[in-house]
N, C-alpha and C. Protein backbone atom coordinates (compact mmCIF):
# COMPACT_ATOMS: atom_id res chain seq x y z
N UNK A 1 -1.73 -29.50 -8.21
CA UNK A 1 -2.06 -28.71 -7.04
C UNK A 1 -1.05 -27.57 -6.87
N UNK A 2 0.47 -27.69 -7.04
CA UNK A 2 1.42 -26.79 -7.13
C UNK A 2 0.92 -25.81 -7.68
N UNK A 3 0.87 -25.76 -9.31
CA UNK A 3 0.52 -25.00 -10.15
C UNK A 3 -0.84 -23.96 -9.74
N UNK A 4 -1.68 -25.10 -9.34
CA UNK A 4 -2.96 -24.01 -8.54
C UNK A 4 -2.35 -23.03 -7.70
N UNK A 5 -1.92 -23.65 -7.02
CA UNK A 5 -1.43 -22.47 -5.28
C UNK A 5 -0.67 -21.45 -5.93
N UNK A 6 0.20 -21.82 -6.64
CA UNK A 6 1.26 -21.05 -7.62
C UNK A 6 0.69 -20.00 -7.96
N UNK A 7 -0.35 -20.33 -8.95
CA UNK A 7 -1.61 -19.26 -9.89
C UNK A 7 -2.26 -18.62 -8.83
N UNK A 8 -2.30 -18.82 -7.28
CA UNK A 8 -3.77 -18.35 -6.87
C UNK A 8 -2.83 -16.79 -5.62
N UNK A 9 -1.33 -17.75 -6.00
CA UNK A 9 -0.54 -16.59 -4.72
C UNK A 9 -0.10 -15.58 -5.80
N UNK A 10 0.53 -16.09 -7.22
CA UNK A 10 0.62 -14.76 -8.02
C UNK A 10 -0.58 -13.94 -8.72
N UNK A 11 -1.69 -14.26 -8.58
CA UNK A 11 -3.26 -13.43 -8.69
C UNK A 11 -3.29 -12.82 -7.26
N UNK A 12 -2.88 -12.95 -6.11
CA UNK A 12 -3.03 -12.44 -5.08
C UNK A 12 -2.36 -11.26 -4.96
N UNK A 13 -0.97 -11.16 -5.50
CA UNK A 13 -0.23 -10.44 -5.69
C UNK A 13 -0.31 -9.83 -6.55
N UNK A 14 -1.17 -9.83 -7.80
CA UNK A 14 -1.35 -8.76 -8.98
C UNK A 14 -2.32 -7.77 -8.04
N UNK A 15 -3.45 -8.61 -7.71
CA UNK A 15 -4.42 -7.72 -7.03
C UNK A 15 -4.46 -6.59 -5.85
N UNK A 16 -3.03 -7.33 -5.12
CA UNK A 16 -2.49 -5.86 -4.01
C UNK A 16 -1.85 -5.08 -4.95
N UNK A 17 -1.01 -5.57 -5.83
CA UNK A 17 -0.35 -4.43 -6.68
C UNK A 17 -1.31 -3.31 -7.05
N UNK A 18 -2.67 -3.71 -7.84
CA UNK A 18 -3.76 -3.09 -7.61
C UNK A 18 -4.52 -1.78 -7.28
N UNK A 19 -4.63 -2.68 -5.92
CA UNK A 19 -5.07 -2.43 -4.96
C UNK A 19 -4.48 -1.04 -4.54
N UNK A 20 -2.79 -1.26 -4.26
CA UNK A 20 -1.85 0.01 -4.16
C UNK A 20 -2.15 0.90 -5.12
N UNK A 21 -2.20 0.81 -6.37
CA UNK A 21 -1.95 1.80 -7.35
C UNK A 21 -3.44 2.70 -6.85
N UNK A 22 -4.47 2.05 -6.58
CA UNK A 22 -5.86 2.43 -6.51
C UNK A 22 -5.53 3.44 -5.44
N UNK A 23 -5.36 3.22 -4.21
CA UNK A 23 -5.31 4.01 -3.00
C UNK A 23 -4.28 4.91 -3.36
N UNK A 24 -3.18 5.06 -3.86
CA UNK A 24 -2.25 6.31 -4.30
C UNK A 24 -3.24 7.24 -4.69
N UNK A 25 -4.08 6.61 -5.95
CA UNK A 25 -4.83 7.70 -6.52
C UNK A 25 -6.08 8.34 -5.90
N UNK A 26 -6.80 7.41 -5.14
CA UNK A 26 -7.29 7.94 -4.33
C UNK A 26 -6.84 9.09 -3.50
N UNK A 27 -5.78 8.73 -2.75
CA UNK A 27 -4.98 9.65 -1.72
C UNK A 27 -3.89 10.67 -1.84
N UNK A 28 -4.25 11.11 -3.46
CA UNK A 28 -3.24 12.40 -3.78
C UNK A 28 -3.72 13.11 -2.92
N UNK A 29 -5.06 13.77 -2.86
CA UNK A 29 -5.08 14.88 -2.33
C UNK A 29 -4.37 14.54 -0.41
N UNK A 30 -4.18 13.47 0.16
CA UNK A 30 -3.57 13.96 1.40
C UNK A 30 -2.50 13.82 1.21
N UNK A 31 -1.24 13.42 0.10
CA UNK A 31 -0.27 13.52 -0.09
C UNK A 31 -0.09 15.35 -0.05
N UNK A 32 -0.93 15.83 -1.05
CA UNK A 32 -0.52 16.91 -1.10
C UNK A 32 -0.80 18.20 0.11
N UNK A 33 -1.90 17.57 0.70
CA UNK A 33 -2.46 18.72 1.64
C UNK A 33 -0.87 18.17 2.53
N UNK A 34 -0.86 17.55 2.77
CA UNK A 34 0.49 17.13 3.84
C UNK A 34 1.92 17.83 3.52
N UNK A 35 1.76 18.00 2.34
CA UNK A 35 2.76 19.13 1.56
C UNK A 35 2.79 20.43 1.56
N UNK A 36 1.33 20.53 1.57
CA UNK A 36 1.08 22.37 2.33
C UNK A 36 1.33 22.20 3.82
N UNK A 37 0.76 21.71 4.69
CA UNK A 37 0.81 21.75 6.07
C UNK A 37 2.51 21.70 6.13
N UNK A 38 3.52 21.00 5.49
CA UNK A 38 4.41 21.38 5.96
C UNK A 38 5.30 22.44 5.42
N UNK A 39 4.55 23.19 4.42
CA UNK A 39 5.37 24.65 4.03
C UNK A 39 4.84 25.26 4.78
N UNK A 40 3.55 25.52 5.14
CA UNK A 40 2.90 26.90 6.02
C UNK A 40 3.32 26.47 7.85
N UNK A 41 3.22 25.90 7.76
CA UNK A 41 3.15 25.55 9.55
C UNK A 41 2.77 25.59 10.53
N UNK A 42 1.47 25.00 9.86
CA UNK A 42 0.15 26.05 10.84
C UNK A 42 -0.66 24.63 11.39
N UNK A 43 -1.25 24.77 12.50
CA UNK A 43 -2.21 23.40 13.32
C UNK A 43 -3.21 23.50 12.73
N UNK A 44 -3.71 24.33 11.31
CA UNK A 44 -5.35 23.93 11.28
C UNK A 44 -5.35 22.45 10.36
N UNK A 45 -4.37 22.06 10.34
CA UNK A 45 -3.76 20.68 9.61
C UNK A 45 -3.95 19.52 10.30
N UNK A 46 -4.92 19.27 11.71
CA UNK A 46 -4.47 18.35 12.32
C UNK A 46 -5.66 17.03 11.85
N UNK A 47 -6.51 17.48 11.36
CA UNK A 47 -7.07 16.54 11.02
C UNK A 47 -7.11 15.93 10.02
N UNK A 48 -6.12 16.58 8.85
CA UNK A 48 -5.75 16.34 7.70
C UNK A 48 -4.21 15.58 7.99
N UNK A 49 -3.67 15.62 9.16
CA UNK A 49 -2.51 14.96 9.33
C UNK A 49 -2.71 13.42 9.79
N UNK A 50 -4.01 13.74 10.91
CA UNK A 50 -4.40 12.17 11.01
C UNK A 50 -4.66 11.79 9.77
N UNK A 51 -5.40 12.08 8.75
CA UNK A 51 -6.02 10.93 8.06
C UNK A 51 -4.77 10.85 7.21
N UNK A 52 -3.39 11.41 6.95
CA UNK A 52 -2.76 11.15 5.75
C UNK A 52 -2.08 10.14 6.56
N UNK A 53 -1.99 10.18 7.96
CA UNK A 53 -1.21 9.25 8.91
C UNK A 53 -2.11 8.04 8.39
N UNK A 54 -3.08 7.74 8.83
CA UNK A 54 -4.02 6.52 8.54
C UNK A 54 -3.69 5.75 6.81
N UNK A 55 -3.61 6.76 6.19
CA UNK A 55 -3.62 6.58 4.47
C UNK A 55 -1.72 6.10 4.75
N UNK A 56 -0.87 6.55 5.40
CA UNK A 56 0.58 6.27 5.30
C UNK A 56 0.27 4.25 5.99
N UNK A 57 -0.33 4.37 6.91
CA UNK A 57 -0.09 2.97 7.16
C UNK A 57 -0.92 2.42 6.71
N UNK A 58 -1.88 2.44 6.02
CA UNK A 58 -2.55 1.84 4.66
C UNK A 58 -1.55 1.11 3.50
N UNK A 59 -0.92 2.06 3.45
CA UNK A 59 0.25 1.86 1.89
C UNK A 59 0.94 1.22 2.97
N UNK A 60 1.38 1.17 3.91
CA UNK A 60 2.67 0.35 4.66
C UNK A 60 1.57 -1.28 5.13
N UNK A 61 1.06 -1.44 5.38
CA UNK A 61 0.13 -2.89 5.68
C UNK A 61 0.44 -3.81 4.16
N UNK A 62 0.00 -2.18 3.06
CA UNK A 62 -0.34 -3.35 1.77
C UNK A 62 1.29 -3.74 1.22
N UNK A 63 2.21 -2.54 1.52
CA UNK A 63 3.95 -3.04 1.21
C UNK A 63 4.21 -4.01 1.58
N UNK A 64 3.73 -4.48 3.03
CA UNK A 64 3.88 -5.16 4.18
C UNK A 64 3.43 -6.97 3.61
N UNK A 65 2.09 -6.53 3.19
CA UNK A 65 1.43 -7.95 2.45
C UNK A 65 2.26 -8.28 1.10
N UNK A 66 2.87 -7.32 0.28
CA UNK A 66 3.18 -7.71 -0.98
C UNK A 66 4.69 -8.10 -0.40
N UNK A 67 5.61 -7.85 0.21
CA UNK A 67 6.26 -8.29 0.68
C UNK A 67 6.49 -9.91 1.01
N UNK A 68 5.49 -10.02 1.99
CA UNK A 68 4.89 -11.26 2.28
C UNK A 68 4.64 -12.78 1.12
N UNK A 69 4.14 -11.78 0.31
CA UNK A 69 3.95 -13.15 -0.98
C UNK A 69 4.41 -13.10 -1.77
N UNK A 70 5.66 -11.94 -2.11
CA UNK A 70 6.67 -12.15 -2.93
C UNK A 70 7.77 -13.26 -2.37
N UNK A 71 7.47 -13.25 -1.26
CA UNK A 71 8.61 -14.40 -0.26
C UNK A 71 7.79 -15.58 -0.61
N UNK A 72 6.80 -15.98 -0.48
CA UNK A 72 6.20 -16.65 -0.54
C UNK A 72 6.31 -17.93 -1.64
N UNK A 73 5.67 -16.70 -3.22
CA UNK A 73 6.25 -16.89 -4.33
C UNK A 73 7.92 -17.66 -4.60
N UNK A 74 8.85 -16.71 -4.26
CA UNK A 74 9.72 -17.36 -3.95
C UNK A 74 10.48 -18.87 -3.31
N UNK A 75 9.48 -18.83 -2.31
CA UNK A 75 9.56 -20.20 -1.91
C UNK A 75 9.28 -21.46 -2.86
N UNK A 76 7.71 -20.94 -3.09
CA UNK A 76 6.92 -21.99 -4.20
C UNK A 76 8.40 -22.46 -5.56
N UNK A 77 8.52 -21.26 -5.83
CA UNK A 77 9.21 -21.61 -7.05
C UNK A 77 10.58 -22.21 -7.06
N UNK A 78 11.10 -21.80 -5.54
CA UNK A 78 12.10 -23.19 -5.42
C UNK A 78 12.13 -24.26 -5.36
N UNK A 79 10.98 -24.95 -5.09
CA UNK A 79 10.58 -26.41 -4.75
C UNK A 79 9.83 -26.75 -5.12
């Protein structure tokens, strides 16, 4: 049963790894528009600022989860 939970929390954790790499690539382009908006300095950016805001705590939830079951992991494998 160890070994299961073991296998099923480090497959959990490949799959946010994933998961992250996926949404980066998805979300170049508001990385970068967020990069113009802050050389020019102009408000027609604001709706491109929400969504890179939304896409920033996207990547911070899934840091947040991989975090989580790397501790996790950790635990398992002490005991």
């Amino acid at each position: 049963m160890y070994h299961t939970v073991l296998g099923n929390v480090c497959m959990a954790y490949l799959h946010l790894r994933l998961r992250r790499q996926h949404e980066m690539a998805v979300g170049k382009d508001w990385i970068e528009r967020a990069k113009e908006a802050e050389t020019n300095d102009e408000n027609d950016f604001v709706e491109d600022q929400l969504n890179y805001q939304k896409f920033c705590e996207g990547l911070l939830r899934l840091d947040n989860y991989l975090v989580q079951l790397d501790e996790t992991i950790m635990v398992l494998r002490d005991y």
